[in-house]
C-alpha atoms as a PDB file:
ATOM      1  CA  UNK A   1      -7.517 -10.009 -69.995  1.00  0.00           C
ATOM      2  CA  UNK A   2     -10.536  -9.213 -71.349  1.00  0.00           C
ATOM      3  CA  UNK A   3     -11.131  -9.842 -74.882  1.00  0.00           C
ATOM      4  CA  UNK A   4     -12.548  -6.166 -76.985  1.00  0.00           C
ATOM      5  CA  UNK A   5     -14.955  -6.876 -80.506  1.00  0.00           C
ATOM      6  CA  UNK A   6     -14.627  -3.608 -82.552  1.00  0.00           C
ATOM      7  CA  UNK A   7     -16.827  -3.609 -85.836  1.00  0.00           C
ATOM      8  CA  UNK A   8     -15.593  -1.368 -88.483  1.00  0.00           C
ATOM      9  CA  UNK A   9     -17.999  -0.132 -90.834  1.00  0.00           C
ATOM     10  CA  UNK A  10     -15.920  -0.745 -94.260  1.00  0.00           C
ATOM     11  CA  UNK A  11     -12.386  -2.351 -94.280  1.00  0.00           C
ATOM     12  CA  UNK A  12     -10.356   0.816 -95.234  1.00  0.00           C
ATOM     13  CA  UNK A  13     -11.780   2.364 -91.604  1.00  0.00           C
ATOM     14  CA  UNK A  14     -10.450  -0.983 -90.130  1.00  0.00           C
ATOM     15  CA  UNK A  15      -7.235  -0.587 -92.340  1.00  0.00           C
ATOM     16  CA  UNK A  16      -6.628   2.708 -90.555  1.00  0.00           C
ATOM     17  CA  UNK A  17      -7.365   1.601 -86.958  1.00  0.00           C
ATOM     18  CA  UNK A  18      -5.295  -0.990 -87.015  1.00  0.00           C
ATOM     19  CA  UNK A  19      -2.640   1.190 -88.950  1.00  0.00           C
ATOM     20  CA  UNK A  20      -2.796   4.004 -85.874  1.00  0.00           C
ATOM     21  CA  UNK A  21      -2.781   1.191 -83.817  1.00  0.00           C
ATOM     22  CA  UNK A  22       0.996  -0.204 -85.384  1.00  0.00           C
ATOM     23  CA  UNK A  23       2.496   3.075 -85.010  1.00  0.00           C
ATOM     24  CA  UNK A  24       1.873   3.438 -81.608  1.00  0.00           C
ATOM     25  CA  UNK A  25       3.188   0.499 -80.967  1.00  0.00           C
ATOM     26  CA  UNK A  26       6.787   0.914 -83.116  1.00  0.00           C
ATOM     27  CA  UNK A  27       7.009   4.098 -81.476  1.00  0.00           C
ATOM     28  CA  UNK A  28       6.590   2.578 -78.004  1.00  0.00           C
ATOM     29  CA  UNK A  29       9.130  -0.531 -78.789  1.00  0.00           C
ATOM     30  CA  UNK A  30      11.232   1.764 -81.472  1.00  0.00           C
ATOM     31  CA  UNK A  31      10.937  -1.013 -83.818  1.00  0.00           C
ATOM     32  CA  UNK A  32       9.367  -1.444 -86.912  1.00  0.00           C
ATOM     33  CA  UNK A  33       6.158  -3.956 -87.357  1.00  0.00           C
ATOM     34  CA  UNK A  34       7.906  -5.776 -90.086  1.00  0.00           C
ATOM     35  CA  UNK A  35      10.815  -6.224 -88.020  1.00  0.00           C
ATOM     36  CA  UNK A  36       9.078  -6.794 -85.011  1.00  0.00           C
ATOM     37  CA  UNK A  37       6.869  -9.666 -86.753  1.00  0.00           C
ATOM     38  CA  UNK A  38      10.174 -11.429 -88.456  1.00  0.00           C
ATOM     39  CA  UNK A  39      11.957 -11.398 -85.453  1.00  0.00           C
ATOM     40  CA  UNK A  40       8.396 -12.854 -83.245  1.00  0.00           C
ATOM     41  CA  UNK A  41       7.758 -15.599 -86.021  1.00  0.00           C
ATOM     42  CA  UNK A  42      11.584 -17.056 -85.813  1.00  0.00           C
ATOM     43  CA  UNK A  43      10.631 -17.179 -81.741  1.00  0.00           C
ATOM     44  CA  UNK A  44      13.285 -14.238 -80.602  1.00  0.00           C
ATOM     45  CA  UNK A  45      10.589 -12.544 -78.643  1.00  0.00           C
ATOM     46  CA  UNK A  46       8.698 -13.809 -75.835  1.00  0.00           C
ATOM     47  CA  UNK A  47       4.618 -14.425 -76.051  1.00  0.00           C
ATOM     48  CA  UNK A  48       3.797 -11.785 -73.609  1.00  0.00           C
ATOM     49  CA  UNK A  49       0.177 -10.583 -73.981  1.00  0.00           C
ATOM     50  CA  UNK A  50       1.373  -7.361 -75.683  1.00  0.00           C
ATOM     51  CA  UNK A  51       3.585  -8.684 -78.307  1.00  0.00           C
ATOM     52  CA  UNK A  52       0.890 -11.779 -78.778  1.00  0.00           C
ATOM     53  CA  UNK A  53      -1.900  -8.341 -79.806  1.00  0.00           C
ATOM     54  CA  UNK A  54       0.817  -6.772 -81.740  1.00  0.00           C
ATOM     55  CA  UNK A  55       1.570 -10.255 -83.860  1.00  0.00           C
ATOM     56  CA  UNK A  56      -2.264 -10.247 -84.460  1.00  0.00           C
ATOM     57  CA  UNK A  57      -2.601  -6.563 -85.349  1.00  0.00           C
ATOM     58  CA  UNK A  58       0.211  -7.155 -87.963  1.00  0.00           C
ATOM     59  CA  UNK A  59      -1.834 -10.164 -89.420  1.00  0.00           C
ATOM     60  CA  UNK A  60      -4.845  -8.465 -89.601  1.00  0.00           C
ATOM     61  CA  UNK A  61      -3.244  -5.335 -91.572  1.00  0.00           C
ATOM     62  CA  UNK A  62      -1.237  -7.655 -94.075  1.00  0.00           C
ATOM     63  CA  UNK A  63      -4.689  -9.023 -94.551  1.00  0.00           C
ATOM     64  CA  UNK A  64      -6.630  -6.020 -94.658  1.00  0.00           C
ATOM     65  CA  UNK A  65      -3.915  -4.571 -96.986  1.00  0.00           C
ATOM     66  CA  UNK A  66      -4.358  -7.525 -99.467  1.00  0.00           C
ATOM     67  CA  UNK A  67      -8.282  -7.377 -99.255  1.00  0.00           C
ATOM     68  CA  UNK A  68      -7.748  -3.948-100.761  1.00  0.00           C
ATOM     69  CA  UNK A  69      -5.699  -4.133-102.842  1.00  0.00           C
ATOM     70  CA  UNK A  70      -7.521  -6.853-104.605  1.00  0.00           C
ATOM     71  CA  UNK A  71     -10.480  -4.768-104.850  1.00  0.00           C
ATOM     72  CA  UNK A  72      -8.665  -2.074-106.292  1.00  0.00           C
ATOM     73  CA  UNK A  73      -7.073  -3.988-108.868  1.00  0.00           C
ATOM     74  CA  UNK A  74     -10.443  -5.394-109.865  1.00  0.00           C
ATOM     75  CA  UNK A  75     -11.711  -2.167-109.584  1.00  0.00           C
ATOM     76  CA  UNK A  76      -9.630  -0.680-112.607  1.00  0.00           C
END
């Protein structure tokens, strides 16, 4: 598998990506990302490439989702 760099040009665009990105993926596995993640951490899924992406997608929006909120709150 080939690994894909996408630059986002500000974090909210990256936010939203990665957001679209979730969605397709609970609708595909009917499953929330919350749930999905819990259930991934605690080992009840198998590390197949797919779920390995999704786990890493759902990082990288809790992390996003901090980043801006931050900024917002120092914003106001």
């Amino acid at each position: 598998m080939r690994k894909q760099t996408i630059q986002y040009t500000t974090p909210l665009d990256a936010l939203i990506a990665i957001a679209k990105r979730l969605s397709l993926l609970e609708q595909e596995q009917k499953m929330a990302s919350e749930e999905f993640f819990n259930q991934y951490s605690q080992g009840k899924l198998p590390d197949d490439a797919r779920f390995i992406e999704w786990a890493n997608d759902y990082r990288h929006y809790l992390s996003l989702r901090h980043e801006l909120d931050t900024k917002l709150k120092h914003a106001a």
